[in-house]
PDB file of N, CA and C in Angstrom:
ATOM      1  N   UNK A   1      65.035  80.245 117.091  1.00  0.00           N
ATOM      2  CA  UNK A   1      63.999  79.364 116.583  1.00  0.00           C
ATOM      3  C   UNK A   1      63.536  79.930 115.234  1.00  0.00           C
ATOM      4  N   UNK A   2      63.500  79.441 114.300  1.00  0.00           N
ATOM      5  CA  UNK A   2      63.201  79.319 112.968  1.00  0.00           C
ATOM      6  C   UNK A   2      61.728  80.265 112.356  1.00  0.00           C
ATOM      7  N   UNK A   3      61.197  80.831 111.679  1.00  0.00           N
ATOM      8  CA  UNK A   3      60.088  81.785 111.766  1.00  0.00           C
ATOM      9  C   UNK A   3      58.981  80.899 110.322  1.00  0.00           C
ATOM     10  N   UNK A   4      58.663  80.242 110.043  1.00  0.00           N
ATOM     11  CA  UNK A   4      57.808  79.513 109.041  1.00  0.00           C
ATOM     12  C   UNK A   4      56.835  80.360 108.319  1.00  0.00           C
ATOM     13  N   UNK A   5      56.405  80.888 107.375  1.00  0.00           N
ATOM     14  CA  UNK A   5      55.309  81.331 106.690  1.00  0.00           C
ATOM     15  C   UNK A   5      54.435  80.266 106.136  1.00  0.00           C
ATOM     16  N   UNK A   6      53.531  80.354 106.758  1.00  0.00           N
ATOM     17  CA  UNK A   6      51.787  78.925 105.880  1.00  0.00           C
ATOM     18  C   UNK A   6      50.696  79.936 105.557  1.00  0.00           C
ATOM     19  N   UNK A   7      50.531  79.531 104.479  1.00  0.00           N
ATOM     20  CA  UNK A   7      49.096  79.950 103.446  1.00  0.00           C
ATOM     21  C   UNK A   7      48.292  79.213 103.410  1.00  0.00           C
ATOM     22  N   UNK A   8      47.139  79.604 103.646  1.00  0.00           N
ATOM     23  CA  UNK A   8      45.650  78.575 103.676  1.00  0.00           C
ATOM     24  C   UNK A   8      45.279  78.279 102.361  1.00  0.00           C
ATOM     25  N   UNK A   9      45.150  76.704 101.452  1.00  0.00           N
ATOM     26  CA  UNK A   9      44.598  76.869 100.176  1.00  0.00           C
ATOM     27  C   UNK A   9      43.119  77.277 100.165  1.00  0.00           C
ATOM     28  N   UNK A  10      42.244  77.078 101.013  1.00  0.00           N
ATOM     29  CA  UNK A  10      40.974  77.286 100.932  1.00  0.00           C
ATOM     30  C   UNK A  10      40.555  78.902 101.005  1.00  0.00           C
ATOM     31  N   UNK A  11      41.724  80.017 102.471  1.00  0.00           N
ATOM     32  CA  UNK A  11      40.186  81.182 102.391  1.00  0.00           C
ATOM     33  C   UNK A  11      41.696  82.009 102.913  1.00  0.00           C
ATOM     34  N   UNK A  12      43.430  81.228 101.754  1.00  0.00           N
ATOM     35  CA  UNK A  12      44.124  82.349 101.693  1.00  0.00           C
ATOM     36  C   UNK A  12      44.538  82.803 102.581  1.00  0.00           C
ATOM     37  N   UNK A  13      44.335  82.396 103.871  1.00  0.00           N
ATOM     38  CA  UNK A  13      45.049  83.485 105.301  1.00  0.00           C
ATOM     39  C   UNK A  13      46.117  82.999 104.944  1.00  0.00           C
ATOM     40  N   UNK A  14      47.119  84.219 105.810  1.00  0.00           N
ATOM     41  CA  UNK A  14      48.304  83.789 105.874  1.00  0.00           C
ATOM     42  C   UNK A  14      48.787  84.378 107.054  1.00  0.00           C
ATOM     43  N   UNK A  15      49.848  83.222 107.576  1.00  0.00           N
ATOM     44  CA  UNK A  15      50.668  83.790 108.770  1.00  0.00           C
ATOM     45  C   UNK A  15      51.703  82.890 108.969  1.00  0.00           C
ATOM     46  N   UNK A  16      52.839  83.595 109.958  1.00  0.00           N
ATOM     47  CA  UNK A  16      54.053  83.107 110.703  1.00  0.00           C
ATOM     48  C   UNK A  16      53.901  81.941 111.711  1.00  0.00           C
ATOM     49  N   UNK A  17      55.005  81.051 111.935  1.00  0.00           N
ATOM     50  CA  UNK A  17      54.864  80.296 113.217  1.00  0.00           C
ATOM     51  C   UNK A  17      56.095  80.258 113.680  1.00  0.00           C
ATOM     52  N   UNK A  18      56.471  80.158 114.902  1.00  0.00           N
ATOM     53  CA  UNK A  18      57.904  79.980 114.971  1.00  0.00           C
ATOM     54  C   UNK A  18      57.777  78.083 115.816  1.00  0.00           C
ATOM     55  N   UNK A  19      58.589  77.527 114.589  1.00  0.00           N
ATOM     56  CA  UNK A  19      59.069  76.447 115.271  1.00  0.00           C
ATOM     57  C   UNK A  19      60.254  75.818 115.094  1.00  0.00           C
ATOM     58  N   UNK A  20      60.393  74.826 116.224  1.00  0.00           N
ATOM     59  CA  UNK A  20      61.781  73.740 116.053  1.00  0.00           C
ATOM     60  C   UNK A  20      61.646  73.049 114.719  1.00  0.00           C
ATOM     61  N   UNK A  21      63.128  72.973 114.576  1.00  0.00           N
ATOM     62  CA  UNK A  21      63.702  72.080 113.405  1.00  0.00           C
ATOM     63  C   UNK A  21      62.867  70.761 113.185  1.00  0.00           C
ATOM     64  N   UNK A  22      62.940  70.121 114.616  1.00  0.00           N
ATOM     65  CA  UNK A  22      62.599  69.078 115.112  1.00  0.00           C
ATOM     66  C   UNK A  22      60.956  69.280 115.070  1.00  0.00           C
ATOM     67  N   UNK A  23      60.156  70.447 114.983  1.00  0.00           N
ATOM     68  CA  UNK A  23      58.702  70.122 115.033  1.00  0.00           C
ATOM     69  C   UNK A  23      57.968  69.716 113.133  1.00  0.00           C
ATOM     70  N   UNK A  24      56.940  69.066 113.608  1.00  0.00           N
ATOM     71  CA  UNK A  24      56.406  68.619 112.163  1.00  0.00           C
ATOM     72  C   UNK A  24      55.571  70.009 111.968  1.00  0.00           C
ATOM     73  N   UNK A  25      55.676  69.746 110.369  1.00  0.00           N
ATOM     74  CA  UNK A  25      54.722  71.178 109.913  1.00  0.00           C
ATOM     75  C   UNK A  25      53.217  71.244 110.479  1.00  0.00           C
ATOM     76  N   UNK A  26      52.859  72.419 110.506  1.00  0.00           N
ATOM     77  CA  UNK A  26      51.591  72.652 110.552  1.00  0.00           C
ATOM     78  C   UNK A  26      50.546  72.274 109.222  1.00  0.00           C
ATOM     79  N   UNK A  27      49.331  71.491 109.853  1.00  0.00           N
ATOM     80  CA  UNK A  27      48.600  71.314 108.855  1.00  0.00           C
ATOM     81  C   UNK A  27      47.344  71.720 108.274  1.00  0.00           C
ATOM     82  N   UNK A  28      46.894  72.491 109.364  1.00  0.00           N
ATOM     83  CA  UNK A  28      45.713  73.448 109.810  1.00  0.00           C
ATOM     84  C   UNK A  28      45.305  74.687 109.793  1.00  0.00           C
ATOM     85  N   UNK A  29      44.399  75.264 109.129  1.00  0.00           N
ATOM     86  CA  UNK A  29      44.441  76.463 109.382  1.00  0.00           C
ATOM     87  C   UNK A  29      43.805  77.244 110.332  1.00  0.00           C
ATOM     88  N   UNK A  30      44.241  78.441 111.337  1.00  0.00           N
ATOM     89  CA  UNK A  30      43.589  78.419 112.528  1.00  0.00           C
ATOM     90  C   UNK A  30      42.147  79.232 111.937  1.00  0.00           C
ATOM     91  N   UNK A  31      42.491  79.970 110.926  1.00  0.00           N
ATOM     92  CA  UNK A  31      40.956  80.914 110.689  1.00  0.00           C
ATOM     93  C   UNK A  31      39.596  79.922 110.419  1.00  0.00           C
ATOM     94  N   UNK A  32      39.760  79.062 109.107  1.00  0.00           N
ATOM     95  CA  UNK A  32      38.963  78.028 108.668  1.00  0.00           C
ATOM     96  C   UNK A  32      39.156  76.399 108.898  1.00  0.00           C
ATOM     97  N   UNK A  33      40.238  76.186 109.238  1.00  0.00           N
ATOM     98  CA  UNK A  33      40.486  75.219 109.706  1.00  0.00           C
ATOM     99  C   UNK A  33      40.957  73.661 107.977  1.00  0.00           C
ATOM    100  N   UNK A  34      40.523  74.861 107.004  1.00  0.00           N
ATOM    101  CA  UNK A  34      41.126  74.244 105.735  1.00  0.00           C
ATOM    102  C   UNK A  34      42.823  73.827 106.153  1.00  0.00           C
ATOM    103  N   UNK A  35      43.045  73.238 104.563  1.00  0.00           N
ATOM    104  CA  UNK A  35      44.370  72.755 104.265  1.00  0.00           C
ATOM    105  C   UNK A  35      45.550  73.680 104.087  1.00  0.00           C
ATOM    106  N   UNK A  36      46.787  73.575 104.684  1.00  0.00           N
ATOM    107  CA  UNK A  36      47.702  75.041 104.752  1.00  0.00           C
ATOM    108  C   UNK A  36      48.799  74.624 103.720  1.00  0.00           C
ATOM    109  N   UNK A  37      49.768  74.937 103.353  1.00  0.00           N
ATOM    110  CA  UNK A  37      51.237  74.749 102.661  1.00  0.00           C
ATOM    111  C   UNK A  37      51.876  75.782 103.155  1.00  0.00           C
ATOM    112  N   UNK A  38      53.563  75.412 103.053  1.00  0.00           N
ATOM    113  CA  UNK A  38      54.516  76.226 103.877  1.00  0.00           C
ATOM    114  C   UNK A  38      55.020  77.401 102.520  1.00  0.00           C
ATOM    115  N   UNK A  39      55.417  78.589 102.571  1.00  0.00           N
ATOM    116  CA  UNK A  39      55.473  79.461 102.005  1.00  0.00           C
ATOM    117  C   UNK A  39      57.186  80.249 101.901  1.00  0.00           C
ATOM    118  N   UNK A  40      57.742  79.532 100.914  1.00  0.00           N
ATOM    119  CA  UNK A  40      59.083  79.840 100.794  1.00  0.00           C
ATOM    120  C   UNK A  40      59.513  80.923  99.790  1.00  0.00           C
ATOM    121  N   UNK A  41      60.771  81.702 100.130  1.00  0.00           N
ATOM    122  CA  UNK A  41      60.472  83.119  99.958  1.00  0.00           C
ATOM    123  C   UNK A  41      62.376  83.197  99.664  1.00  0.00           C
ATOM    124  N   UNK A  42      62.638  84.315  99.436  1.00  0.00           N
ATOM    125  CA  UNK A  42      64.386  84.424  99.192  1.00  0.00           C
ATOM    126  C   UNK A  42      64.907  84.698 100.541  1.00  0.00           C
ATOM    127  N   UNK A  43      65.580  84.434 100.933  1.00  0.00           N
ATOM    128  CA  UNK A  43      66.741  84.623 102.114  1.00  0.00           C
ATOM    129  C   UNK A  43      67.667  85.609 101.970  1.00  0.00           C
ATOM    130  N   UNK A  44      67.629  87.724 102.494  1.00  0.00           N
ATOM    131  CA  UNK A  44      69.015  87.804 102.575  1.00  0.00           C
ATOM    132  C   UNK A  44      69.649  87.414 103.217  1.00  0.00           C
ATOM    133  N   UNK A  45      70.944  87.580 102.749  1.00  0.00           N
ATOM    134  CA  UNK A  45      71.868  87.136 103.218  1.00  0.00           C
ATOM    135  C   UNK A  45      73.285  88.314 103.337  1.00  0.00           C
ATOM    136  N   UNK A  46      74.151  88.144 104.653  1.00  0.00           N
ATOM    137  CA  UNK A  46      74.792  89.223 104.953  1.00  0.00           C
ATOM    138  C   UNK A  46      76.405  88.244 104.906  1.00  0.00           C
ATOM    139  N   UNK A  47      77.214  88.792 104.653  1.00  0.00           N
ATOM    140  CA  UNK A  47      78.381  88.004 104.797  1.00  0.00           C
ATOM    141  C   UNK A  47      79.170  89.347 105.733  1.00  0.00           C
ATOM    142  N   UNK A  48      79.605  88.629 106.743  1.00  0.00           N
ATOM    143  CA  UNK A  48      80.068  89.240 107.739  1.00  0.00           C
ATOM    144  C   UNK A  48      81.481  89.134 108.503  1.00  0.00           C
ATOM    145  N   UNK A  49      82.944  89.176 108.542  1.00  0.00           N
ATOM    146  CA  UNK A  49      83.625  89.260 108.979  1.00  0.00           C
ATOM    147  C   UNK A  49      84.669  89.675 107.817  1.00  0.00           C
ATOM    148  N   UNK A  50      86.142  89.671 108.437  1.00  0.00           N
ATOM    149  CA  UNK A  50      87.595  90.075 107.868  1.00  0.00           C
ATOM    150  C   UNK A  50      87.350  90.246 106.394  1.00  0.00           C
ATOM    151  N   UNK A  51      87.228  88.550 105.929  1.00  0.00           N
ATOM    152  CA  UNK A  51      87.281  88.242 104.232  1.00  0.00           C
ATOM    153  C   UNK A  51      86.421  88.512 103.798  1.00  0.00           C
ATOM    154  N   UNK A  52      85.631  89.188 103.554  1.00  0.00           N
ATOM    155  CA  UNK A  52      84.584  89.626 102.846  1.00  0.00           C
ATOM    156  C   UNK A  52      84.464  91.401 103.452  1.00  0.00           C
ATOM    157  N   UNK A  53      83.873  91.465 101.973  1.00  0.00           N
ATOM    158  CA  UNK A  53      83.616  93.438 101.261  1.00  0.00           C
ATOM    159  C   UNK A  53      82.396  93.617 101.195  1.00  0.00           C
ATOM    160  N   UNK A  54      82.373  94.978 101.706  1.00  0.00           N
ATOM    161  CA  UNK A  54      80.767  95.395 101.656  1.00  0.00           C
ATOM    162  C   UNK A  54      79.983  94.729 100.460  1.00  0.00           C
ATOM    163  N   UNK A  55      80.765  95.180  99.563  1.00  0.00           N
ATOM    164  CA  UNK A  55      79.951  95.005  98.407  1.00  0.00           C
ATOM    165  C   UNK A  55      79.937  93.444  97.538  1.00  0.00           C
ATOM    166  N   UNK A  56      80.228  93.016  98.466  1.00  0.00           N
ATOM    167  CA  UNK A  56      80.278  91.155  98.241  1.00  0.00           C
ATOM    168  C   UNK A  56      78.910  90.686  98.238  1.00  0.00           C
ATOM    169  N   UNK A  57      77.918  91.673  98.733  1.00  0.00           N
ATOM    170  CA  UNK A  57      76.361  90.707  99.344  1.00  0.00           C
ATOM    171  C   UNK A  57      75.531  92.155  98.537  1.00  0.00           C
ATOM    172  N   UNK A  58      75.670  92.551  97.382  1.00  0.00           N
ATOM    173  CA  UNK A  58      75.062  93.606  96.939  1.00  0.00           C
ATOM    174  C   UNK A  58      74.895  93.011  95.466  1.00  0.00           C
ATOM    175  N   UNK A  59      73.329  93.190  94.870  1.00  0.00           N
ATOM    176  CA  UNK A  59      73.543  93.317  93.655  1.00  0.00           C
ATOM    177  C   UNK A  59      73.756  93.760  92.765  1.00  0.00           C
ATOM    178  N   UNK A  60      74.614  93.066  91.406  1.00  0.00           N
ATOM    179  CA  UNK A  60      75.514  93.414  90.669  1.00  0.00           C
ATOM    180  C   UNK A  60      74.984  94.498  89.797  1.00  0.00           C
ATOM    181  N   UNK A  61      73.730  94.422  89.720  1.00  0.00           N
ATOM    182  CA  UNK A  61      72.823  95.714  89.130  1.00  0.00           C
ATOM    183  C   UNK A  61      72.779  97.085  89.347  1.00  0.00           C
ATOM    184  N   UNK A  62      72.757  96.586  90.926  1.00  0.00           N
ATOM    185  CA  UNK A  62      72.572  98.114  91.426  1.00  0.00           C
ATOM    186  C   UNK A  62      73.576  98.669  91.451  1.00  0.00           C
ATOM    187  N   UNK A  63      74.967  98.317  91.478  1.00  0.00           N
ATOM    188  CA  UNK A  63      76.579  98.879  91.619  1.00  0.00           C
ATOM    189  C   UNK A  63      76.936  99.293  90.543  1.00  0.00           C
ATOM    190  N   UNK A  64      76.290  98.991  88.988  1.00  0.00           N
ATOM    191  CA  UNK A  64      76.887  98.901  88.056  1.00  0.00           C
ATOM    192  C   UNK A  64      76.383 100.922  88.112  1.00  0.00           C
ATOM    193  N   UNK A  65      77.318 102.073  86.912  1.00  0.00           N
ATOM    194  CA  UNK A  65      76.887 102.824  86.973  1.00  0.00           C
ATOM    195  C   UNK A  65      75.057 102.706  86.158  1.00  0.00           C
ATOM    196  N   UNK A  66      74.581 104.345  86.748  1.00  0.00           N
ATOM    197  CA  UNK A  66      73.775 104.673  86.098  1.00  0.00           C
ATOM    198  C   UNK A  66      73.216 105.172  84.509  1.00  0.00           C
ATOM    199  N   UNK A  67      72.100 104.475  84.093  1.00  0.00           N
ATOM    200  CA  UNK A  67      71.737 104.966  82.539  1.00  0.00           C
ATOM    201  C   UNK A  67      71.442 106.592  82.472  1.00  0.00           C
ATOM    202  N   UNK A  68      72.459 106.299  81.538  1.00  0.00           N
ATOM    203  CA  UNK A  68      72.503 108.060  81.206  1.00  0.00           C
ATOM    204  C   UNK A  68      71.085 108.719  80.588  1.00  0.00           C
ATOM    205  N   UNK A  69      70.642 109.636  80.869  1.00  0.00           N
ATOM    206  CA  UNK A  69      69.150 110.055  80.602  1.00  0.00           C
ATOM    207  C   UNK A  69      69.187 110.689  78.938  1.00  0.00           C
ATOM    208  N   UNK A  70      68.662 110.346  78.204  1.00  0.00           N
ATOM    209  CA  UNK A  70      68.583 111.181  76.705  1.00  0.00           C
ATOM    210  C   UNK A  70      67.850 112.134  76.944  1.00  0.00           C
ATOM    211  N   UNK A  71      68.572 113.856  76.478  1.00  0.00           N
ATOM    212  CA  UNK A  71      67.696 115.145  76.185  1.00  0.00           C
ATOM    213  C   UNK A  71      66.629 114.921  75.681  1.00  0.00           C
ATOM    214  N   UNK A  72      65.955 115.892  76.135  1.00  0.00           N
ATOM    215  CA  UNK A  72      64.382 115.877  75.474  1.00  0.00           C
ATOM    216  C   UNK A  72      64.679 116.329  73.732  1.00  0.00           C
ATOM    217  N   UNK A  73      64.334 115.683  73.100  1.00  0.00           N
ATOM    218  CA  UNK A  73      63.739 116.459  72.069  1.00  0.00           C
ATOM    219  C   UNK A  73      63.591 118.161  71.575  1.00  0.00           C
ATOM    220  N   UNK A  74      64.060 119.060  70.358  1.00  0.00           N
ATOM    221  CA  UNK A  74      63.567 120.001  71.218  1.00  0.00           C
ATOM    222  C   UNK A  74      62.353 120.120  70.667  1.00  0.00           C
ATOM    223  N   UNK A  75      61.721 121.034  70.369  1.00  0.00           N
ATOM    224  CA  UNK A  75      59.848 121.445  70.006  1.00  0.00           C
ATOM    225  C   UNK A  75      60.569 122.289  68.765  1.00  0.00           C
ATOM    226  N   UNK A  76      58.945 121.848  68.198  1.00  0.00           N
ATOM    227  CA  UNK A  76      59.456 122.084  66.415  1.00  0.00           C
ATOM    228  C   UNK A  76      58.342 123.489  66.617  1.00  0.00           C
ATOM    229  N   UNK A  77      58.654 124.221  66.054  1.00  0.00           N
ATOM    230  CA  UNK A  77      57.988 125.577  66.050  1.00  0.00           C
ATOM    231  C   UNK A  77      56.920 125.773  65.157  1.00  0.00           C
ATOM    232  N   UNK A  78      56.088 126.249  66.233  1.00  0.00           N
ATOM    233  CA  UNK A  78      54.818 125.839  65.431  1.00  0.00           C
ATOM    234  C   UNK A  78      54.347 127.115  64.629  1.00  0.00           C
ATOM    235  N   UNK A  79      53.387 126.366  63.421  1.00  0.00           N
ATOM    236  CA  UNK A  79      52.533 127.307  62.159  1.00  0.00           C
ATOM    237  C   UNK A  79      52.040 128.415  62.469  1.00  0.00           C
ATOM    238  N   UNK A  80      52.862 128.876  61.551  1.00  0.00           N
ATOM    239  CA  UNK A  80      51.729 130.581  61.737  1.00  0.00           C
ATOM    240  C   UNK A  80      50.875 130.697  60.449  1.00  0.00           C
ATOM    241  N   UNK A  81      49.910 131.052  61.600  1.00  0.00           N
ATOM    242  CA  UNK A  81      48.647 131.627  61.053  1.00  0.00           C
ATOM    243  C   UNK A  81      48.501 132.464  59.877  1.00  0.00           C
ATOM    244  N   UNK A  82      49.041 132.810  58.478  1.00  0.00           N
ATOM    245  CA  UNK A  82      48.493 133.940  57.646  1.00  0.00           C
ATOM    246  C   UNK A  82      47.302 134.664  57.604  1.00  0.00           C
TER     247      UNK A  82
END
């Protein structure tokens, strides 16, 4: 069964519901009883059997190598005092 996220416009609660495909949205909010909207969000996603590679469901960012770090600077030697 399906897991829904609704946000209250009036006093902001937020929470889960689990319902059927087949059920109509919720319109209520249980804290204040204000107006709710459904709260859509990214989906991972796993690809799972034979044809497909680990690294098929990974982003392309994170695989790529790492930025090489630039040396510090070195320190300029400081004034002496006469």
């Amino acid at each position: 069964m399906p897991t829904y996220q609704y946000a209250c416009n009036a006093c902001e609660h937020e929470f889960e519901a689990f319902q059927s495909f087949s059920d109509a949205s919720l319109t209520q909010c249980p804290e204040c009883k204000g107006e709710i909207r459904k709260v859509y969000s990214a989906v991972g996603v796993v690809f799972k059997g034979s044809g497909f590679y680990k690294t098929d469901s990974v982003n392309k960012k994170s695989v790529s190598e790492p930025a090489k770090a630039t040396p510090p600077a070195p320190a300029a030697p400081a004034a002496k005092a006469d």
